[in-house]
N, C-alpha and C. Protein backbone atom coordinates (compact mmCIF):
# COMPACT_ATOMS: atom_id res chain seq x y z
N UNK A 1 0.85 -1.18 0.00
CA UNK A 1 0.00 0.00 0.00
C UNK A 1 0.89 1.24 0.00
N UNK A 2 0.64 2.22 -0.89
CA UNK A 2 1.18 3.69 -0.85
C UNK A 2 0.93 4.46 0.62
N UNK A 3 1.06 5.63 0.61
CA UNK A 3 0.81 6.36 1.78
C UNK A 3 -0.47 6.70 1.45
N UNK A 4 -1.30 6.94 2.66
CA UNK A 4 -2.76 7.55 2.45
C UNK A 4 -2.83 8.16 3.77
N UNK A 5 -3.05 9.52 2.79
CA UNK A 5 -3.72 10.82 3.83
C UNK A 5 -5.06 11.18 3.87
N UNK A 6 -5.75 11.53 5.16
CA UNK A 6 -7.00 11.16 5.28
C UNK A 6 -7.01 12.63 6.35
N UNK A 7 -7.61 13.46 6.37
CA UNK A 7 -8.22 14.56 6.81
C UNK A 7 -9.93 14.40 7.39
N UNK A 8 -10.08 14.53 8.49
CA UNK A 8 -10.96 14.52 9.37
C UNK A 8 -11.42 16.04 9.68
N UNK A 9 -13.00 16.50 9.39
CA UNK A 9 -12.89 17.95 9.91
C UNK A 9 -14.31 18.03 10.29
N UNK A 10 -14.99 19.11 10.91
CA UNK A 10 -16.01 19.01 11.62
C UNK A 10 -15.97 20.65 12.61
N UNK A 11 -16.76 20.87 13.19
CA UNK A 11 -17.15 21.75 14.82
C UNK A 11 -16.63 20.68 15.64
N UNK A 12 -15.80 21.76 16.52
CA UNK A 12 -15.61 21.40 17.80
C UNK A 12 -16.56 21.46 18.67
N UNK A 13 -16.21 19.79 19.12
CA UNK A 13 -17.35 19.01 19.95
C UNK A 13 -17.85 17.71 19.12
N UNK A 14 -17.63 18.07 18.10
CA UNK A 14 -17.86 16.47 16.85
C UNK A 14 -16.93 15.87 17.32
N UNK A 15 -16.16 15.54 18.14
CA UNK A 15 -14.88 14.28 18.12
C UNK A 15 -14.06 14.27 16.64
N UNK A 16 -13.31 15.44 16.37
CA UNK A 16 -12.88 15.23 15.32
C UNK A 16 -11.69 14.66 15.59
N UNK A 17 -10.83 15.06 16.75
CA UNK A 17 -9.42 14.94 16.84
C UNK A 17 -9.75 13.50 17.21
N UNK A 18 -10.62 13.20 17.85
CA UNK A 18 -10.54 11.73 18.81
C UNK A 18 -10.92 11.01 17.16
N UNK A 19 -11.48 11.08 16.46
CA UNK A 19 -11.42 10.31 15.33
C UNK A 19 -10.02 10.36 14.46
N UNK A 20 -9.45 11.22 14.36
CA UNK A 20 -7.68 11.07 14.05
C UNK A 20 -7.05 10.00 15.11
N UNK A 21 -7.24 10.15 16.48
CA UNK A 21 -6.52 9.32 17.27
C UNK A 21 -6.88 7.88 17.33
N UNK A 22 -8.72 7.88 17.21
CA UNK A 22 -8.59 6.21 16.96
C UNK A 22 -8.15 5.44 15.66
N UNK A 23 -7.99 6.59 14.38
CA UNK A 23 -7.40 5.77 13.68
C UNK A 23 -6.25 5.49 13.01
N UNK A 24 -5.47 6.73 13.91
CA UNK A 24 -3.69 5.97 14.21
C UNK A 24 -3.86 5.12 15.09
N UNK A 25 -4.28 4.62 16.38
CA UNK A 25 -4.27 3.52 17.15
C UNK A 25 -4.49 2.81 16.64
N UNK A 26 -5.48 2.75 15.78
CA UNK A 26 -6.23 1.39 15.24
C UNK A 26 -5.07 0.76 14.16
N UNK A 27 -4.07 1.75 13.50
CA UNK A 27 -3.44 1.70 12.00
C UNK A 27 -2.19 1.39 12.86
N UNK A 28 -1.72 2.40 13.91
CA UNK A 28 -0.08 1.80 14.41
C UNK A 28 -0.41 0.39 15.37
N UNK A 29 -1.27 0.67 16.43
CA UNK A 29 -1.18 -0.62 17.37
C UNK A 29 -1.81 -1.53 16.48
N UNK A 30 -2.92 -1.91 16.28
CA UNK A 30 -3.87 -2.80 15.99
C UNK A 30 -3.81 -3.43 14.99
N UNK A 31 -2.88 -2.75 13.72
CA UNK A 31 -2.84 -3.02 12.50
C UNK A 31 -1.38 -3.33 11.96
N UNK A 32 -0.52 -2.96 12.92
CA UNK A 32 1.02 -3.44 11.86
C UNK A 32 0.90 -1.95 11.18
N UNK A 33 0.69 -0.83 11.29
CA UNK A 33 1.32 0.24 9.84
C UNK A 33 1.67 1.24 10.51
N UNK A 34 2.12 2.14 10.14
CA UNK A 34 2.92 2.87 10.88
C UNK A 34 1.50 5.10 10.34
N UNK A 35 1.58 5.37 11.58
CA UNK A 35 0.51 6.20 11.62
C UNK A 35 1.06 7.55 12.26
N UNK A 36 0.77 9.03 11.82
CA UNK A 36 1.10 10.56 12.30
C UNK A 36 -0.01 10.85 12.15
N UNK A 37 -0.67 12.04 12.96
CA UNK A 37 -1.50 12.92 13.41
C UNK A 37 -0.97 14.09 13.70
N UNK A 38 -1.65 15.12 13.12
CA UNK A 38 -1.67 16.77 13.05
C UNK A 38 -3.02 16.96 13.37
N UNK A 39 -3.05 18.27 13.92
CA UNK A 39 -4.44 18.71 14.60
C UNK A 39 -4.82 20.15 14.07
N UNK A 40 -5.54 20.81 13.85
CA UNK A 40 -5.77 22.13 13.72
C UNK A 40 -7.22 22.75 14.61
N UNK A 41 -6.96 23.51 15.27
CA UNK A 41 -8.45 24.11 16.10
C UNK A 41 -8.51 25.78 15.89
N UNK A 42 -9.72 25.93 16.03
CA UNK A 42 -10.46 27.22 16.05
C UNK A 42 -9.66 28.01 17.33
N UNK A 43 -9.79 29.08 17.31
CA UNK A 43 -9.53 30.00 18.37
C UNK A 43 -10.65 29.32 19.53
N UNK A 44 -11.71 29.29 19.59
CA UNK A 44 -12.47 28.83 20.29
C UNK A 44 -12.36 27.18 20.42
N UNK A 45 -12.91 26.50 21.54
CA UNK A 45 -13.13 25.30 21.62
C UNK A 45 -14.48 24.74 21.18
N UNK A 46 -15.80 24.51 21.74
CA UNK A 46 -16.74 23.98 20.73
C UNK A 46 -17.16 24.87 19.91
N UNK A 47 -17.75 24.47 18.98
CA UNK A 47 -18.57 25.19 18.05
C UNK A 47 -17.23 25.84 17.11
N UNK A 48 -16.24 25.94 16.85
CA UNK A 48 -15.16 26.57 16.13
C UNK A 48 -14.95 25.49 14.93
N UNK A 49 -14.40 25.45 13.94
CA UNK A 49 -13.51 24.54 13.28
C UNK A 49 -12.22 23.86 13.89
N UNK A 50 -12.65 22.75 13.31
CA UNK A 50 -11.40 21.83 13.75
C UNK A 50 -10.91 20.74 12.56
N UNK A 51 -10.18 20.07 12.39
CA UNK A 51 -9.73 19.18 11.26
C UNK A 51 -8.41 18.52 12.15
N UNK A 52 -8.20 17.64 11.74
CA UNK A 52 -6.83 16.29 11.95
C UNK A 52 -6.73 15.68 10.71
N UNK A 53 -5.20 15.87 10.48
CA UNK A 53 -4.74 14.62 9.26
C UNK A 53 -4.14 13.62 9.68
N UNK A 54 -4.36 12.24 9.24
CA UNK A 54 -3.80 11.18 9.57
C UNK A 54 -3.10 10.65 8.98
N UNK A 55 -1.85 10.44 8.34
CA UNK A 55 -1.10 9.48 7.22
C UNK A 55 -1.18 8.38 8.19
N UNK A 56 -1.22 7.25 6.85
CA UNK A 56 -0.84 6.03 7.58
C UNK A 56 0.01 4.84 5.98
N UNK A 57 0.67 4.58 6.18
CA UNK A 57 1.69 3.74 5.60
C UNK A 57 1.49 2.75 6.10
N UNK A 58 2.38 1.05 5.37
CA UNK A 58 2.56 0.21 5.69
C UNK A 58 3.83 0.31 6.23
N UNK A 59 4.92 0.70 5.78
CA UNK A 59 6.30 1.11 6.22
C UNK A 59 6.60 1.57 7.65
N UNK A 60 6.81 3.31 6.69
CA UNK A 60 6.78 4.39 8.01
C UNK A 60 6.86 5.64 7.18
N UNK A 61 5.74 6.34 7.74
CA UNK A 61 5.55 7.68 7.30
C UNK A 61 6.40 8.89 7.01
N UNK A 62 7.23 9.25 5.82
CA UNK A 62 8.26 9.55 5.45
C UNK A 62 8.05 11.23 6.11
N UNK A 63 6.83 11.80 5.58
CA UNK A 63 6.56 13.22 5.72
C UNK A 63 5.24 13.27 6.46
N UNK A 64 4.72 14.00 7.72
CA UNK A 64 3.70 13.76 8.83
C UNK A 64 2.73 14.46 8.25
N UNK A 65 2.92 15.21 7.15
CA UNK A 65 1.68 16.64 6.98
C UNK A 65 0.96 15.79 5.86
N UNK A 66 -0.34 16.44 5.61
CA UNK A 66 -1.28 16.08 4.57
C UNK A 66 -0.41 16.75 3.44
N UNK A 67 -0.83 16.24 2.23
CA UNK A 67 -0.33 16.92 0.80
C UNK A 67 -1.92 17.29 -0.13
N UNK A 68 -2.16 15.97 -0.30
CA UNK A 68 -4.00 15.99 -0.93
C UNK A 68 -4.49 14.97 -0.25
N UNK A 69 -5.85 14.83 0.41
CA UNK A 69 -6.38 13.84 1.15
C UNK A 69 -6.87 12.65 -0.04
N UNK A 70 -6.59 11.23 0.61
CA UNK A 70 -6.95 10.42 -0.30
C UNK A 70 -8.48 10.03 -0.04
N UNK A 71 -8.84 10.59 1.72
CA UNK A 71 -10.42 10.15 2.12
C UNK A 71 -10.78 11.47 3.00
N UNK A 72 -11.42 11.96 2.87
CA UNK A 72 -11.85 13.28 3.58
C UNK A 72 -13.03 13.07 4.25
N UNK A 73 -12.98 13.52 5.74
CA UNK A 73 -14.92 12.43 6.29
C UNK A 73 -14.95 13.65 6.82
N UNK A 74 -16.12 14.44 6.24
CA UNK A 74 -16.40 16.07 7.15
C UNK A 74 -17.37 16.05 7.91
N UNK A 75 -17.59 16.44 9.01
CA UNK A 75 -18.95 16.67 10.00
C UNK A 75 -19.72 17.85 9.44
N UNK A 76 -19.23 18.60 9.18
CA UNK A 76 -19.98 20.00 9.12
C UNK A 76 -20.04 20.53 7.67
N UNK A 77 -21.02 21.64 7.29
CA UNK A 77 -20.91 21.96 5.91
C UNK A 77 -19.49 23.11 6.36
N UNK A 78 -19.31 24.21 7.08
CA UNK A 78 -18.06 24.60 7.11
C UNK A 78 -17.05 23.29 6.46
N UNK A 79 -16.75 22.99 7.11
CA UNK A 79 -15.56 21.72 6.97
C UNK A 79 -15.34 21.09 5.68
N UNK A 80 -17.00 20.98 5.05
CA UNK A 80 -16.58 20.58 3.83
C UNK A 80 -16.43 21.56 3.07
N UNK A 81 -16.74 22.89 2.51
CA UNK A 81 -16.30 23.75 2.41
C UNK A 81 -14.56 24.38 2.35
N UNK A 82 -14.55 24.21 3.61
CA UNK A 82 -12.84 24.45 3.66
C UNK A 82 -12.34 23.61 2.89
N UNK A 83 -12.51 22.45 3.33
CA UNK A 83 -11.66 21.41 3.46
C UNK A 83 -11.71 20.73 1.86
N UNK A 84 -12.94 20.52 1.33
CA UNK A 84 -12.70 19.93 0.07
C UNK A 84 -11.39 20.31 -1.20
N UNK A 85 -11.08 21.41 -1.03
CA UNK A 85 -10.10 21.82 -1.74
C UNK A 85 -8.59 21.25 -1.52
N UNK A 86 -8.70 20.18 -0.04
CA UNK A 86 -7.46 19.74 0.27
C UNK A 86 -7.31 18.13 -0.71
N UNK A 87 -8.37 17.86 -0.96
CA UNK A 87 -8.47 16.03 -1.71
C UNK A 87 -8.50 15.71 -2.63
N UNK A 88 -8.12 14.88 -2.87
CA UNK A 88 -7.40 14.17 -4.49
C UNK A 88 -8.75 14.62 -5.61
N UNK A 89 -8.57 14.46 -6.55
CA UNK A 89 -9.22 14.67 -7.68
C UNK A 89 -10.28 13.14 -7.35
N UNK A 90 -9.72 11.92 -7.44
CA UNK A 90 -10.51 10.78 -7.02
C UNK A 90 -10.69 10.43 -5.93
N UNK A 91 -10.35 10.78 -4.78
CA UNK A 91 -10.59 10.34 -3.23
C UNK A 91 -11.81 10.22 -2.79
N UNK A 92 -11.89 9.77 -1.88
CA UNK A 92 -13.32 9.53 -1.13
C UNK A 92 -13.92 10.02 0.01
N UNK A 93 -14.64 10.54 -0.49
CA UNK A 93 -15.63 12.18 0.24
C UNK A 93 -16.32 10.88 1.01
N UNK A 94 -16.44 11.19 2.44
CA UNK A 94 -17.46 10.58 3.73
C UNK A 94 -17.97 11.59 4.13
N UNK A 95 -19.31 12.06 4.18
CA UNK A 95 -19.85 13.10 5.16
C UNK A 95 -20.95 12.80 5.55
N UNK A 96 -21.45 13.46 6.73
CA UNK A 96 -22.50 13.60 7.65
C UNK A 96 -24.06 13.99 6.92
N UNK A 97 -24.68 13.64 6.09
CA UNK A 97 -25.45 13.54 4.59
C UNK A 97 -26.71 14.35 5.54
N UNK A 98 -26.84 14.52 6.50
CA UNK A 98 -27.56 15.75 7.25
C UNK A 98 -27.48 16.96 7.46
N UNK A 99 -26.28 17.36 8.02
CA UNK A 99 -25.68 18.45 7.96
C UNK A 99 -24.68 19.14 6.85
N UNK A 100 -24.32 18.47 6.02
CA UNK A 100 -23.64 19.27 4.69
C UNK A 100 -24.23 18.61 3.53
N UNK A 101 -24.69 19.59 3.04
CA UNK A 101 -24.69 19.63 1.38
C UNK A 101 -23.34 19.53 0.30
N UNK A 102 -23.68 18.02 -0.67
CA UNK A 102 -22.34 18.32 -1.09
C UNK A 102 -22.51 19.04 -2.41
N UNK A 103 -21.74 19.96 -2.67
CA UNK A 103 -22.09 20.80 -4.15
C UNK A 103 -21.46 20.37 -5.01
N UNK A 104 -20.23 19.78 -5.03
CA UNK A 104 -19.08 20.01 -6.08
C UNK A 104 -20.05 18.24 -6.46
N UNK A 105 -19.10 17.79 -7.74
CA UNK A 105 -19.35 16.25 -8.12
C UNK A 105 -18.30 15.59 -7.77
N UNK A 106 -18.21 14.71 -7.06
CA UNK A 106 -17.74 13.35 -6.58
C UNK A 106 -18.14 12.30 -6.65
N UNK A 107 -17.31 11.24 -7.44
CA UNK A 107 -17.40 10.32 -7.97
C UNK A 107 -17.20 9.37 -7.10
N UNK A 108 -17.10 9.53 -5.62
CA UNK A 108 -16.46 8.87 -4.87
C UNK A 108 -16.73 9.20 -3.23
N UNK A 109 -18.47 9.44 -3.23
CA UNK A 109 -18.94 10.35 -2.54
C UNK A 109 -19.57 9.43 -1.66
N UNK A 110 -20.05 9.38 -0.22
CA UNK A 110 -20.78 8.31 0.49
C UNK A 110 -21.53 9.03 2.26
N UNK A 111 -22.49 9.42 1.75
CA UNK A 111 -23.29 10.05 3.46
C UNK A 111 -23.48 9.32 4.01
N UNK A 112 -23.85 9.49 5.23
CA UNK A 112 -24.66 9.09 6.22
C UNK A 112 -25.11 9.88 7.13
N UNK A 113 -26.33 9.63 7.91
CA UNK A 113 -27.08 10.26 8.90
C UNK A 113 -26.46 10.15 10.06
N UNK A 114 -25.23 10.30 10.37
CA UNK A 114 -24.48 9.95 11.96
C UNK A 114 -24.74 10.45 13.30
N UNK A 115 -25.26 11.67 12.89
CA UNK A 115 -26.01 12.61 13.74
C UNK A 115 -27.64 12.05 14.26
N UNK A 116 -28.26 11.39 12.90
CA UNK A 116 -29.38 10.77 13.70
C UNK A 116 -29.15 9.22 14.04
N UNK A 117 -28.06 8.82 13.64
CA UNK A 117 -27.62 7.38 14.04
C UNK A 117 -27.33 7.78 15.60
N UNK A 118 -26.90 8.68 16.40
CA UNK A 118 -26.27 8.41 17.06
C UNK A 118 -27.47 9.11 18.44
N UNK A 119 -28.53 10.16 17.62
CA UNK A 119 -29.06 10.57 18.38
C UNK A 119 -30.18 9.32 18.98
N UNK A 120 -30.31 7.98 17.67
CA UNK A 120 -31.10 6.98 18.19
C UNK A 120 -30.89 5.85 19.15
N UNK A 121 -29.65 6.09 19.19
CA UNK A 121 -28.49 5.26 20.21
C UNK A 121 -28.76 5.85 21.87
N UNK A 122 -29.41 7.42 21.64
CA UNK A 122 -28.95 8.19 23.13
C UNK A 122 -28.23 8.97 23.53
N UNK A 123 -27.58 9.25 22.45
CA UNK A 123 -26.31 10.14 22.63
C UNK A 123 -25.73 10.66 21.68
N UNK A 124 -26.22 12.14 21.14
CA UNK A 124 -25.64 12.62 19.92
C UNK A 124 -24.08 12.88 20.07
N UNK A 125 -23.50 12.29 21.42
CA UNK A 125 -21.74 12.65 21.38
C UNK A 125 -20.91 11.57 20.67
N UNK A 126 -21.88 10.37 20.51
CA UNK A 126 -20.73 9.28 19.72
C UNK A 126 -21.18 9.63 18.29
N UNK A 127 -21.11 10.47 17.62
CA UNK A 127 -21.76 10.63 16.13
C UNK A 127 -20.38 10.89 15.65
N UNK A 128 -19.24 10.75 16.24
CA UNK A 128 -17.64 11.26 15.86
C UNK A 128 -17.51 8.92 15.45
N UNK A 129 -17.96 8.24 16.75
CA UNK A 129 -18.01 7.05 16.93
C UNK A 129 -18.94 6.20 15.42
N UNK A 130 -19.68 6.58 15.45
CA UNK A 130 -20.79 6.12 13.88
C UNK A 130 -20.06 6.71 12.73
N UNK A 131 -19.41 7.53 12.64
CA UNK A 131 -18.90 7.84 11.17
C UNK A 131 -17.10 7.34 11.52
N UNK A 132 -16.71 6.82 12.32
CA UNK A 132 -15.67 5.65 12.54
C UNK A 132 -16.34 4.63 11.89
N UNK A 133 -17.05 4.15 12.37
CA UNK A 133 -17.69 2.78 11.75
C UNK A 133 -17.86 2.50 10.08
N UNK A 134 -18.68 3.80 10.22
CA UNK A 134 -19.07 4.14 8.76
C UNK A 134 -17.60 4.13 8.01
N UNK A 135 -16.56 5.15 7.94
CA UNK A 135 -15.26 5.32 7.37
C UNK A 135 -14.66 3.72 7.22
N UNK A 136 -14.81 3.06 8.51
CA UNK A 136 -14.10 1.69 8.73
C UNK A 136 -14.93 0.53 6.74
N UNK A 137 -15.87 1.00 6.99
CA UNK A 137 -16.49 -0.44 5.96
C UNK A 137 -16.21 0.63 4.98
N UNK A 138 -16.57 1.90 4.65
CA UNK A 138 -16.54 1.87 3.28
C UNK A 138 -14.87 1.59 2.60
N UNK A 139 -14.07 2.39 3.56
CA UNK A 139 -12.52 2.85 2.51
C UNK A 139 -11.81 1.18 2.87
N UNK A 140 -11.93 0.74 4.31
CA UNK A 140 -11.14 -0.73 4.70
C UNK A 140 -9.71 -0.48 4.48
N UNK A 141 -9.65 0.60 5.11
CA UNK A 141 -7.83 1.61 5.78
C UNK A 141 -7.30 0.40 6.68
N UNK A 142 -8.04 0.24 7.45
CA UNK A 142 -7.62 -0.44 8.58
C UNK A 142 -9.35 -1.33 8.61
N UNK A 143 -8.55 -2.82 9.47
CA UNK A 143 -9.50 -4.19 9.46
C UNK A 143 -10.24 -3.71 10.30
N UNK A 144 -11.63 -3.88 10.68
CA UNK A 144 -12.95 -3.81 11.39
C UNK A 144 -12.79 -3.71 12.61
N UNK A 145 -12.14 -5.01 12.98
CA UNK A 145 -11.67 -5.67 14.67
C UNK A 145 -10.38 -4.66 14.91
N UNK A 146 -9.28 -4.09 14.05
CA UNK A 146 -8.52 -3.17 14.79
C UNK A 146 -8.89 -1.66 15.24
N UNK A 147 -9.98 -1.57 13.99
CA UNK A 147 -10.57 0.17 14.47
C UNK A 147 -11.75 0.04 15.82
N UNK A 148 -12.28 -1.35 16.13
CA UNK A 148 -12.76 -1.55 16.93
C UNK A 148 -12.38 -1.37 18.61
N UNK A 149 -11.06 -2.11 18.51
CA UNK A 149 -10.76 -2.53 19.49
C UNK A 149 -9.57 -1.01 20.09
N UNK A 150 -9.65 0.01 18.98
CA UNK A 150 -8.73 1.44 18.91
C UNK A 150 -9.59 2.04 19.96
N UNK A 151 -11.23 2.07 19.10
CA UNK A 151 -12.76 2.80 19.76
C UNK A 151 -12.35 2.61 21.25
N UNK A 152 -12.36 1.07 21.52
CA UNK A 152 -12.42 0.57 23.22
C UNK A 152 -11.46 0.73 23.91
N UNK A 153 -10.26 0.96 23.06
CA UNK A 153 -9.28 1.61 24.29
C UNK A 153 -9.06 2.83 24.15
N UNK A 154 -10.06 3.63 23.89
CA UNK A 154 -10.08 5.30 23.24
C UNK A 154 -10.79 6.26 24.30
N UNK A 155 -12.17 5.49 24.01
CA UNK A 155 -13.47 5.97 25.27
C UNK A 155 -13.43 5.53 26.03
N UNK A 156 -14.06 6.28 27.20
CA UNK A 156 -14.13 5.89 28.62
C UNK A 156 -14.80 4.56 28.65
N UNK A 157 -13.86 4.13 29.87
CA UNK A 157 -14.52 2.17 29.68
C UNK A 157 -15.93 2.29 30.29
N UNK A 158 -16.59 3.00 30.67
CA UNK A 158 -18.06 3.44 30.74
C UNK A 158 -18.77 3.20 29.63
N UNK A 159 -18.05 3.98 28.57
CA UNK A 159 -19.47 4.11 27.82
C UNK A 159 -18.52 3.11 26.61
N UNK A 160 -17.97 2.15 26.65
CA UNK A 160 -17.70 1.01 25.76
C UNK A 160 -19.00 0.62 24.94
N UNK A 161 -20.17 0.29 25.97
CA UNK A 161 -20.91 -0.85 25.12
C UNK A 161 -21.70 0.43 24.47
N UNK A 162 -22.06 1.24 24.29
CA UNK A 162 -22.40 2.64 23.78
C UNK A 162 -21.44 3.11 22.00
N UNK A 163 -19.86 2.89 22.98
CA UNK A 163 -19.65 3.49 21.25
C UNK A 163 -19.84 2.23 20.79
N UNK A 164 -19.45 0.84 21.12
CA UNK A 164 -19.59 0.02 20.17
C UNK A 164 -20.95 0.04 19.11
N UNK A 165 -22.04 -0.02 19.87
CA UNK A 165 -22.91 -0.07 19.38
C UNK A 165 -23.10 0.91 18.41
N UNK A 166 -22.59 2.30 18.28
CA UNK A 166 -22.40 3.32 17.66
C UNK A 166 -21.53 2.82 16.57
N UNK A 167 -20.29 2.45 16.63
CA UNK A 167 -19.83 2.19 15.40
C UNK A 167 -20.00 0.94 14.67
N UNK A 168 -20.99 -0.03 15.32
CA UNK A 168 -21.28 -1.69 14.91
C UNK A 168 -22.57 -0.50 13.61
N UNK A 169 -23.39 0.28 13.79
CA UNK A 169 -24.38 1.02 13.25
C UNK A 169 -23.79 1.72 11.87
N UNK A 170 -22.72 2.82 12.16
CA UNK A 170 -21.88 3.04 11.00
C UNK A 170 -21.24 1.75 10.04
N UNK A 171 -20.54 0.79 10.90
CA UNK A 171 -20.06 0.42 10.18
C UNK A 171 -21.19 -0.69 9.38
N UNK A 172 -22.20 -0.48 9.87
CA UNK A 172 -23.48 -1.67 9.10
C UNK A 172 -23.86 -0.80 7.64
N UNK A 173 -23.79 1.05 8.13
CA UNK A 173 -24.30 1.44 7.15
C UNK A 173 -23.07 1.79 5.86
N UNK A 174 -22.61 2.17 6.29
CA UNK A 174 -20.66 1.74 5.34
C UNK A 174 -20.95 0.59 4.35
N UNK A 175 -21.57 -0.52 5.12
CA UNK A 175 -21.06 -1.58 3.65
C UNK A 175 -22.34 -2.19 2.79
N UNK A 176 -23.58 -0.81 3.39
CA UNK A 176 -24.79 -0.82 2.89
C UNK A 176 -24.35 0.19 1.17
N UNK A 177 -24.43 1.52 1.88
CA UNK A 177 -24.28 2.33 0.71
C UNK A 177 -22.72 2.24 -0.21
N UNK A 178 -21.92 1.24 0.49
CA UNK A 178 -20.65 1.11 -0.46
C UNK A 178 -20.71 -0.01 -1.52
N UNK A 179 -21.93 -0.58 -1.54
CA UNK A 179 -22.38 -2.18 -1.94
C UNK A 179 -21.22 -3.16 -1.19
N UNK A 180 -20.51 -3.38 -0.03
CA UNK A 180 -20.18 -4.48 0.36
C UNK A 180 -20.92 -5.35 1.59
N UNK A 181 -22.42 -5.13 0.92
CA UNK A 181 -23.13 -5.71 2.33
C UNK A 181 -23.74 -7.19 1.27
């Protein structure tokens, strides 16, 4: 596998960064590949912009910064906005199919409702957790059971059976709208 850069962006309070971190855990511990994280935040903490890039290699990650994202998963229409201008000509757009409208054409485009996936769960805070899931089945960066087991040593061991269930939901709907169901 080449290097693949993957940009995560959203409002703070979406779990954007914690979705960069579970999936270097999931890519360095869980998986054998070697994984960097960069962070960017708003002057403010919630409600501001936020984004994380993740490279992850099979090797070892020569250069830590994004160049063009090969998978871009945005929470927010800000985010996609900004952010679309950072990703490959063919990469694969993941977004929150509630809250952003996508304008441009992508050939390589895949929503989901994560926000009401997660509000049906009980808890609109794992909706960072459901579009893990979701990201996990469609692109298959990293194996199921390693981004899983990233989630459970990520979140508080409280609310374990919570995100699971949160990202068992994404990742059901991932290999619905990707046709690998």
């Amino acid at each position: 596998m080449a290097t693949t850069e993957v940009k995560f962006g959203g409002l703070g309070g979406q779990g954007v960064v914690m979705s960069g971190i579970i999936l270097g855990k999931a890519a360095s511990i869980y998986a054998d590949k070697a994984a960097t994280m960069t962070q960017v935040f708003g002057p403010e903490a919630r409600g501001s912009a936020v984004s994380c890039q993740v490279i992850v290699d099979d090797d070892e990650v020569l250069y830590p910064y994004l160049i063009k994202a090969d998978i871009l998963a945005v929470l927010s229409q800000d985010a996609y906005n900004k952010f679309k201008v950072d990703m490959k000509d063919d990469g694969i757009l993941l977004y929150e199919e509630d809250l952003v409208n996508v304008t441009d054409d992508h050939k390589n485009a895949y929503g989901i409702p994560a926000t009401r996936f997660a509000e049906d769960l009980g808890k609109k805070m794992v909706v960072n957790i459901v579009m893990m899931g979701f990201f996990t089945a469609v692109t298959g960066l990293v194996p199921k059971e390693s981004a899983l087991e990233a989630v459970k040593a990520t979140v508080p061991p409280r609310t374990i059976e919570l995100n699971t269930k949160a990202f068992e939901a994404g990742f059901q709907h991932g290999l619905k709208v990707s046709g690998k169901a």
